[in-house]
C-alpha atoms as a PDB file:
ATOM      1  CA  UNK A   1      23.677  20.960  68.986  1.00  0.00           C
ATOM      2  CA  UNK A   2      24.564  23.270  66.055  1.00  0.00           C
ATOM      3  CA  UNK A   3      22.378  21.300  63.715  1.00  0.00           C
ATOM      4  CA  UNK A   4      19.785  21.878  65.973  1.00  0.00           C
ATOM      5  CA  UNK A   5      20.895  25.967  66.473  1.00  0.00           C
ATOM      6  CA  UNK A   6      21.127  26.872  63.150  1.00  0.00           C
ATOM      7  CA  UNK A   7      17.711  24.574  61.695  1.00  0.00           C
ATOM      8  CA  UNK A   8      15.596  26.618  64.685  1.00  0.00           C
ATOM      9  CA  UNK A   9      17.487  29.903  63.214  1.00  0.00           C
ATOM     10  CA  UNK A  10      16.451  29.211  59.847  1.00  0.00           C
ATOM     11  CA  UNK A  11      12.830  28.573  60.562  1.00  0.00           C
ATOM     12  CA  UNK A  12      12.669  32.071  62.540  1.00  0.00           C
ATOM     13  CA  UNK A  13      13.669  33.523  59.480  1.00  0.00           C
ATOM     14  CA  UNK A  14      11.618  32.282  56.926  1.00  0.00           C
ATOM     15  CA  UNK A  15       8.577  32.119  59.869  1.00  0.00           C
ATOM     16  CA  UNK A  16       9.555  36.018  59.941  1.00  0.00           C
ATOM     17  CA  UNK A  17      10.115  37.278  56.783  1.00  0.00           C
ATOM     18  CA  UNK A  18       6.531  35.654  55.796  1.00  0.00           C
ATOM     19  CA  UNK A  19       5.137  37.097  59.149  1.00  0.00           C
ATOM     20  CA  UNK A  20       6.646  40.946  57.474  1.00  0.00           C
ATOM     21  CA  UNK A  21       4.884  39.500  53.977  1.00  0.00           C
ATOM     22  CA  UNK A  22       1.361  39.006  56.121  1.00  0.00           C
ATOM     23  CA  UNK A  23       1.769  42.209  57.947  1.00  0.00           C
ATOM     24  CA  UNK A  24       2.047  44.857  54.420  1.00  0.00           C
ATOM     25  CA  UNK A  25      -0.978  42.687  52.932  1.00  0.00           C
ATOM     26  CA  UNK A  26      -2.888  43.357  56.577  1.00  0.00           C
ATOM     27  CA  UNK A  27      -1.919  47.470  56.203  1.00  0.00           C
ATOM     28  CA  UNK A  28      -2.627  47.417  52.356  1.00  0.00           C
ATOM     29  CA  UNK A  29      -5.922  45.716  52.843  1.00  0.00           C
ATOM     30  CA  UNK A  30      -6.751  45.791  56.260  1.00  0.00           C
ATOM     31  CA  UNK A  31      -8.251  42.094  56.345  1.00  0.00           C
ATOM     32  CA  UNK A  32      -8.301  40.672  59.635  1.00  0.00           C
ATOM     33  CA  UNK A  33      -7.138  37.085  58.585  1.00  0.00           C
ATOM     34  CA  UNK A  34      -3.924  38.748  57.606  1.00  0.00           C
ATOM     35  CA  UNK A  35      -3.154  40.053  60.854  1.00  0.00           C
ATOM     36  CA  UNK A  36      -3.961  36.977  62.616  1.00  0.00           C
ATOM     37  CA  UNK A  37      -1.690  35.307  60.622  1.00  0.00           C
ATOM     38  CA  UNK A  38       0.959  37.447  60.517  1.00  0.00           C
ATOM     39  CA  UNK A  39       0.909  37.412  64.737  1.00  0.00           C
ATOM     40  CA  UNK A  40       0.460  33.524  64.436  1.00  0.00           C
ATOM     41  CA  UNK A  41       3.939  33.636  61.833  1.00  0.00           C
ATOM     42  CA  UNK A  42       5.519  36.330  64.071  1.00  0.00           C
ATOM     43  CA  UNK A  43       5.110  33.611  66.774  1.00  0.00           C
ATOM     44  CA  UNK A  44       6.406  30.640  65.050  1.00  0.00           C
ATOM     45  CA  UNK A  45       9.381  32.479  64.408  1.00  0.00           C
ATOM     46  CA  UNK A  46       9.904  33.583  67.841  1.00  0.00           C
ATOM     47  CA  UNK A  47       9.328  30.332  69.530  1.00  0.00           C
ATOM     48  CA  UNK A  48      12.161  28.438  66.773  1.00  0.00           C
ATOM     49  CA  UNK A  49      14.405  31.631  67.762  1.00  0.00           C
ATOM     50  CA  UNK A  50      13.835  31.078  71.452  1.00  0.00           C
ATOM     51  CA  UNK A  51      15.265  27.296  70.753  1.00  0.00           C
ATOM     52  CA  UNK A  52      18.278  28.377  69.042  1.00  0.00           C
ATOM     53  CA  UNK A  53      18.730  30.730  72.053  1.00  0.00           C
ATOM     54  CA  UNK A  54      18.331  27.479  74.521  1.00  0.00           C
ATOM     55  CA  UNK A  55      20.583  25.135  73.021  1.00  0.00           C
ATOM     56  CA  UNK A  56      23.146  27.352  72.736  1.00  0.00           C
ATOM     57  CA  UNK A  57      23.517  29.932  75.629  1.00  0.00           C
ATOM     58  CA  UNK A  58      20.950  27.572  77.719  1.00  0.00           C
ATOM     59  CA  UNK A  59      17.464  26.928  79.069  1.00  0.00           C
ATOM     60  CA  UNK A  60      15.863  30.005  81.960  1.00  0.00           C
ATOM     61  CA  UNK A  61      12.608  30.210  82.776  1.00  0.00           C
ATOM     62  CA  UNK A  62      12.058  33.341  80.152  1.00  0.00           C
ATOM     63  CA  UNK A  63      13.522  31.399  77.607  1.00  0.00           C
ATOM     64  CA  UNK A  64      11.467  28.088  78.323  1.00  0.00           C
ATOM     65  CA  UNK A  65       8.403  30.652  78.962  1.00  0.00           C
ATOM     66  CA  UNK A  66       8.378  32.667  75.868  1.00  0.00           C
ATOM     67  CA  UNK A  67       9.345  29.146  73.645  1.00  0.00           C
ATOM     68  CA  UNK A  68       5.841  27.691  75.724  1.00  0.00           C
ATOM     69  CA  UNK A  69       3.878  30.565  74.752  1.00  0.00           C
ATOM     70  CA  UNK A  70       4.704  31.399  70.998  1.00  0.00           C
ATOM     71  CA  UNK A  71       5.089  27.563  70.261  1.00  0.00           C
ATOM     72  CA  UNK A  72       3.552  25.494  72.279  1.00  0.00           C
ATOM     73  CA  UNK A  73       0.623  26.912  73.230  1.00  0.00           C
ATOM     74  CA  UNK A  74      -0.456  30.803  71.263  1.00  0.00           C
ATOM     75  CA  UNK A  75       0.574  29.710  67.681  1.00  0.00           C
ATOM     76  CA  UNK A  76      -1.487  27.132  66.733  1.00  0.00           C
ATOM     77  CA  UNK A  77      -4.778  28.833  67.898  1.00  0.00           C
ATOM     78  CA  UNK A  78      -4.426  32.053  66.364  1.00  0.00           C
ATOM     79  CA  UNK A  79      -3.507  30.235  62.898  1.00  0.00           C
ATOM     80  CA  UNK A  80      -6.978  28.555  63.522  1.00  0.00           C
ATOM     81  CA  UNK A  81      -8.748  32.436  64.115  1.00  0.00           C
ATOM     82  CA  UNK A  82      -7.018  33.836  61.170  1.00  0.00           C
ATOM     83  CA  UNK A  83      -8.605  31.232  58.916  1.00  0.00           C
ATOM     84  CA  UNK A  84     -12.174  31.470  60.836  1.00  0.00           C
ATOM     85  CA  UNK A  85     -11.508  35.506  60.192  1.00  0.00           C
ATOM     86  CA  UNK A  86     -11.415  34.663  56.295  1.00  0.00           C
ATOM     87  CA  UNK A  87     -13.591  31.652  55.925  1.00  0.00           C
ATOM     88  CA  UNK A  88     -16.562  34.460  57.759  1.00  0.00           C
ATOM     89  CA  UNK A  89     -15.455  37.732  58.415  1.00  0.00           C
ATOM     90  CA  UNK A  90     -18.826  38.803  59.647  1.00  0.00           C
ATOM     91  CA  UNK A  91     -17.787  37.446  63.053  1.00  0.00           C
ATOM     92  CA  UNK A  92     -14.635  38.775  63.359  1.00  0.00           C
ATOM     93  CA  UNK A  93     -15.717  40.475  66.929  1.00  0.00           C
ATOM     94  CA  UNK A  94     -16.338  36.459  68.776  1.00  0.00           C
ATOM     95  CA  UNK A  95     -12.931  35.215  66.637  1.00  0.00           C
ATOM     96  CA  UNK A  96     -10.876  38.209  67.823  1.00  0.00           C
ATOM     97  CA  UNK A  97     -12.376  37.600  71.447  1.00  0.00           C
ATOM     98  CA  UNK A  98     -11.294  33.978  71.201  1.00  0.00           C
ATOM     99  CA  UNK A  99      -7.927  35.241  70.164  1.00  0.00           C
ATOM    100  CA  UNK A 100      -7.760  37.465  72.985  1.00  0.00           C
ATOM    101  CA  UNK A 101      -9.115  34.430  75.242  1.00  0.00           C
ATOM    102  CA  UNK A 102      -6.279  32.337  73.982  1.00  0.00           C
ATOM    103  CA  UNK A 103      -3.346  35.065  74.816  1.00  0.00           C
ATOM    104  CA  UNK A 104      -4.526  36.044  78.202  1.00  0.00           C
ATOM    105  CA  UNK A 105      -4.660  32.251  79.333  1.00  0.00           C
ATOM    106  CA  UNK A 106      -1.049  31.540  77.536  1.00  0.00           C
ATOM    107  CA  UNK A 107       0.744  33.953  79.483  1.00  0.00           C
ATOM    108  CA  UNK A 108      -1.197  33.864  82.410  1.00  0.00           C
ATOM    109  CA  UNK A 109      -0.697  30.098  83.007  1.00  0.00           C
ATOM    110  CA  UNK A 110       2.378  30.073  81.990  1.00  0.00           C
ATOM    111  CA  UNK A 111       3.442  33.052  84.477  1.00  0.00           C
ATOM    112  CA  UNK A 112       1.776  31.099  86.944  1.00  0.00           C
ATOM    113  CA  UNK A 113       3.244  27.655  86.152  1.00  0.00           C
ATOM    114  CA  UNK A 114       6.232  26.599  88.544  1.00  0.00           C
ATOM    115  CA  UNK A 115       9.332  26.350  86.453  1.00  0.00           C
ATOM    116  CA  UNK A 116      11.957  22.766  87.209  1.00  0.00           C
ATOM    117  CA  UNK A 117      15.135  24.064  87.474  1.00  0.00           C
ATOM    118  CA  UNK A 118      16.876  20.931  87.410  1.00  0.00           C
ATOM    119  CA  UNK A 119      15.051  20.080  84.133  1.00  0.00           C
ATOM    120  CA  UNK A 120      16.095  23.220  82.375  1.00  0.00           C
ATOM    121  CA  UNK A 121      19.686  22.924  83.926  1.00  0.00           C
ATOM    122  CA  UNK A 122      20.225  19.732  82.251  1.00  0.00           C
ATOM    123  CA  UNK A 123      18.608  20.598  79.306  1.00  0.00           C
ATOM    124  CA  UNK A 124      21.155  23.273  78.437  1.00  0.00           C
ATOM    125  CA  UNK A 125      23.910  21.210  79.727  1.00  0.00           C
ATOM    126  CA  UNK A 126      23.188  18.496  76.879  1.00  0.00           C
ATOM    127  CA  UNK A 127      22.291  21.582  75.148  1.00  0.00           C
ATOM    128  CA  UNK A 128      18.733  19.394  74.003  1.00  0.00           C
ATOM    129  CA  UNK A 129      15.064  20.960  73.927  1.00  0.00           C
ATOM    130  CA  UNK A 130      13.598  20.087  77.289  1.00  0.00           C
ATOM    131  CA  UNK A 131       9.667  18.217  77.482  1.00  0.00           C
ATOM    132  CA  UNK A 132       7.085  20.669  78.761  1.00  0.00           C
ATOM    133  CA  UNK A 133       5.850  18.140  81.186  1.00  0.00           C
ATOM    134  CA  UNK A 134       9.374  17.612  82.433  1.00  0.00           C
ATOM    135  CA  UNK A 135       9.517  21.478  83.575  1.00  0.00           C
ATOM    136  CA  UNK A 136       6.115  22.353  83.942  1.00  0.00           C
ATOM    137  CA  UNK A 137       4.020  18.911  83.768  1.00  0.00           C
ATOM    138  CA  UNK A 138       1.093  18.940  86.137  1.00  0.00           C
ATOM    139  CA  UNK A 139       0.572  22.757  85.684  1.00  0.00           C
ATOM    140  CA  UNK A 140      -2.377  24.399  83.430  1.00  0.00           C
ATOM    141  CA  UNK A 141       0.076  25.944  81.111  1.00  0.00           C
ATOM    142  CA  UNK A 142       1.330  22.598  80.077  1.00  0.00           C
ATOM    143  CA  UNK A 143      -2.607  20.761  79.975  1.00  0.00           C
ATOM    144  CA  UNK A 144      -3.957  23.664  77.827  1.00  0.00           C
ATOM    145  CA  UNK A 145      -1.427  22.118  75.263  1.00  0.00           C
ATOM    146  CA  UNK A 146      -3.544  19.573  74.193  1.00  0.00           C
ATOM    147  CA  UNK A 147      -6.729  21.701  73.597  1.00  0.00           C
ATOM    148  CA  UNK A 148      -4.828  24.524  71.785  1.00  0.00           C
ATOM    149  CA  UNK A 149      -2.814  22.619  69.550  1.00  0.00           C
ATOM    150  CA  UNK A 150      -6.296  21.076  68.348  1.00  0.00           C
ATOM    151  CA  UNK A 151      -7.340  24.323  66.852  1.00  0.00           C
ATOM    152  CA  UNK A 152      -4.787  23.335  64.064  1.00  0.00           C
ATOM    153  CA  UNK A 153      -7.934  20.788  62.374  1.00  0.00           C
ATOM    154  CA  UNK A 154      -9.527  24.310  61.509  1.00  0.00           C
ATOM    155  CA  UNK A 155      -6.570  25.384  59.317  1.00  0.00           C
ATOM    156  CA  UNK A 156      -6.406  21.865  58.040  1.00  0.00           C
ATOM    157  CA  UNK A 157     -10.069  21.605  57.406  1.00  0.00           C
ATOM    158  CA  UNK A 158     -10.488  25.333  56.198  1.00  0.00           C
ATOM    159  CA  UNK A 159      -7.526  25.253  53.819  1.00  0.00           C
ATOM    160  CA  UNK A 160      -8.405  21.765  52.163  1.00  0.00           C
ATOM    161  CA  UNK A 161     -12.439  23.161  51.893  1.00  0.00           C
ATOM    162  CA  UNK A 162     -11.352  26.530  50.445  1.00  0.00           C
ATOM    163  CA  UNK A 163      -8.886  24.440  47.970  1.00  0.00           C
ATOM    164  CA  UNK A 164     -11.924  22.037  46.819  1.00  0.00           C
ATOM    165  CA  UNK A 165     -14.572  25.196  46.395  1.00  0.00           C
ATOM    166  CA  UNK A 166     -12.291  27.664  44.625  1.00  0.00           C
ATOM    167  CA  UNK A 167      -9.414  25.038  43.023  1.00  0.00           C
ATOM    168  CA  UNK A 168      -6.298  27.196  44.174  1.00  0.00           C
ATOM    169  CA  UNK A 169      -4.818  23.691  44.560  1.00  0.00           C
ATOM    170  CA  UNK A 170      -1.818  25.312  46.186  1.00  0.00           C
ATOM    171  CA  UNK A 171      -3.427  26.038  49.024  1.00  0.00           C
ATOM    172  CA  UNK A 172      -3.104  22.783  50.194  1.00  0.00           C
ATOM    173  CA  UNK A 173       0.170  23.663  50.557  1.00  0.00           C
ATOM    174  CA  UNK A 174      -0.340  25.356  53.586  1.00  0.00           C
ATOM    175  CA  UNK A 175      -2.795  22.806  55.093  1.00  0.00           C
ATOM    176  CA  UNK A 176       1.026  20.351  54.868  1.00  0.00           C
ATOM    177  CA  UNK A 177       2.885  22.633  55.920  1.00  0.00           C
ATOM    178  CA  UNK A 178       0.980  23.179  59.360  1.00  0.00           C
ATOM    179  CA  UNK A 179       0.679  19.369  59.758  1.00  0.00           C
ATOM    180  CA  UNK A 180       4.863  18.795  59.350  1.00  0.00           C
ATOM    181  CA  UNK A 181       5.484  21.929  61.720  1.00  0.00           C
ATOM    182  CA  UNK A 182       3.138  19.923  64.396  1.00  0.00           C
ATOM    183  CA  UNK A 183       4.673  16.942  64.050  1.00  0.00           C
ATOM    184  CA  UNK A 184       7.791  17.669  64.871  1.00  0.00           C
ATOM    185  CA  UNK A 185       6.704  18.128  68.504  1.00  0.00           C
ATOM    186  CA  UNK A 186       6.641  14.288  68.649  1.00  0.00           C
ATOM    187  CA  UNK A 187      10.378  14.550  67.965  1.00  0.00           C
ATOM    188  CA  UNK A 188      11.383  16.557  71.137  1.00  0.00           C
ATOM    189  CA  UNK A 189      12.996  14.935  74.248  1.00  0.00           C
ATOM    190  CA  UNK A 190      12.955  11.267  72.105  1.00  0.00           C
ATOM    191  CA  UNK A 191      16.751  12.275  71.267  1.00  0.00           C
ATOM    192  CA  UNK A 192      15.337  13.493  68.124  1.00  0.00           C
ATOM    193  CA  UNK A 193      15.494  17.294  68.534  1.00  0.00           C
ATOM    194  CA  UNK A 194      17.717  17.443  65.060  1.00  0.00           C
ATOM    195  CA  UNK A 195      14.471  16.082  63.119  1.00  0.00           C
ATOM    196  CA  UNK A 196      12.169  18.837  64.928  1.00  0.00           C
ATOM    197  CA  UNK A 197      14.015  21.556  64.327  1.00  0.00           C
ATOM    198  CA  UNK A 198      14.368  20.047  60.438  1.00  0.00           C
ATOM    199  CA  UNK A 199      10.083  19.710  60.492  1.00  0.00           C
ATOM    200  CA  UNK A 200       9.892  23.296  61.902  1.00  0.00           C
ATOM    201  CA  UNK A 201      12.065  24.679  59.091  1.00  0.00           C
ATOM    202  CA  UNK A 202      10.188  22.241  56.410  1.00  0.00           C
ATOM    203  CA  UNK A 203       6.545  22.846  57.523  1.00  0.00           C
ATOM    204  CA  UNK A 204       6.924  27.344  57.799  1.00  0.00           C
ATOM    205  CA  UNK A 205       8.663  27.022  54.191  1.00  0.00           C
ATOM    206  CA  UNK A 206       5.826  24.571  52.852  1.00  0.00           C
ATOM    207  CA  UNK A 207       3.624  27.121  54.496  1.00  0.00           C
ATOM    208  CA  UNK A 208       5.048  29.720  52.971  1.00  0.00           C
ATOM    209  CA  UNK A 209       5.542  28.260  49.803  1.00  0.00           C
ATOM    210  CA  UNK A 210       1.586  27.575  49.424  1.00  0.00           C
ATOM    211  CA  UNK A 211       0.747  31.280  50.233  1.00  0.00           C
ATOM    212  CA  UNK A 212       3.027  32.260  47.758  1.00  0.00           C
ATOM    213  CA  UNK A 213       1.931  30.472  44.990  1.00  0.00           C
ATOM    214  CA  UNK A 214      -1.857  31.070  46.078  1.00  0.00           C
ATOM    215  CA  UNK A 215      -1.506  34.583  46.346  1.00  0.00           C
ATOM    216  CA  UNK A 216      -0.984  34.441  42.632  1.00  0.00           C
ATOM    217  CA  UNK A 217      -3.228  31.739  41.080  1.00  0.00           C
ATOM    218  CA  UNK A 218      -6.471  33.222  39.448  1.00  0.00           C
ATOM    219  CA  UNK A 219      -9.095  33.962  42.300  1.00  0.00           C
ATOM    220  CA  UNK A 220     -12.131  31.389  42.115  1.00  0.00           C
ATOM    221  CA  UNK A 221     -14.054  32.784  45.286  1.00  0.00           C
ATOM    222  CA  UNK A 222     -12.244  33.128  48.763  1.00  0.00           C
ATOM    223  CA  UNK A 223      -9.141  32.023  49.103  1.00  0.00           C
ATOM    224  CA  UNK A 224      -8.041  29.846  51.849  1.00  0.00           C
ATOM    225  CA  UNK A 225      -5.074  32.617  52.408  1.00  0.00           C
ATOM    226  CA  UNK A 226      -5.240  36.319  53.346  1.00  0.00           C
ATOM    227  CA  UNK A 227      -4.369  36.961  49.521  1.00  0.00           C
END
């Protein structure tokens, strides 16, 4: 679907381009939370890209693989470390362990996880985004889904306290923006892959829209962003 192609293109870019934003302010400033979100971003953008590649040229296990691990699985959780890195920085040895944790089971699983050809073949031949547990169900890669993506309450919860304590009301910004992206998994495989790929786009440009306009209120405190 070219919809579906160009929406997923779109949100690599912007997911990207705010990644490259994240990554100067990490070599500038050398804050953690910057790089964690920057990987996180870098992510996002590769998973979207990954789905442009699929419903286009079509679905193979490295192209399923690398959408499961940047999208489905790695993003989320190192969003969630990169806000526990600037909420309390004094712990950034556990957090950055937890990140590792959260990589090394990702692609491990996921290596390890038997791929359905026949799901991915007919994915690509109705050129649609194919369900996880339709090519991997049943597999750890696809349970640690559930777990993972939960890790997306701390940069809900962190970004709305942060907002509250230091009034950079724009922050909340980002708190929606996560929320749309991870709703739009609901979308996927329901004959709705047109409104995911339009929530992906929506929720990395809300994102990136609140970090933005954080980055330059007046500082009450810490920010909920690496500004």
């Amino acid at each position: 679907m070219i919809a579906v192609a160009v929406l997923s293109a779109l949100a690599a870019a912007v997911a990207w381009v705010f990644a490259a934003r994240l990554g100067r302010q990490w070599a500038a400033r050398r804050r953690d939370s910057a790089l964690a979100w920057a990987l996180a971003l870098g992510l996002f953008g590769t998973a979207s890209a990954a789905v442009t590649v699929g419903v286009t040229v079509g679905w193979s296990p490295p192209v399923f693989g690398l959408y499961w691990v940047a999208g489905a699985l790695l993003n989320v959780p190192l969003l969630a470390v990169g806000q526990l890195l600037l909420l309390d920085p004094r712990r950034r040895v556990l957090y950055w362990t937890l990140a590792g944790v959260f990589a090394a089971w990702s692609v491990l699983f996921t290596l390890l996880a038997g791929f359905d050809a026949a799901a991915l073949a007919a994915a690509s031949s109705a050129s649609t985004i194919p369900l996880g547990r339709d090519v991997i169900g049943g597999t750890t890669a696809y349970r640690l889904v559930g777990p993972f993506n939960a890790t997306f309450l701390i940069v809900v919860g962190g970004s709305i306290w942060s907002a509250v304590r230091t009034r950079r009301w724009a922050v909340l910004l980002i708190a929606l923006g996560v929320t749309i992206a991870a709703g739009g998994s609901s979308a996927v495989g329901s004959g709705r892959d047109v409104v995911f790929s339009v929530l992906l786009a929506v929720g990395v440009t809300t994102m990136y829209a609140g970090f933005l306009a954080a980055s330059s209120a007046p500082r009450r405190g810490d920010a909920a962003v690496p500004a």
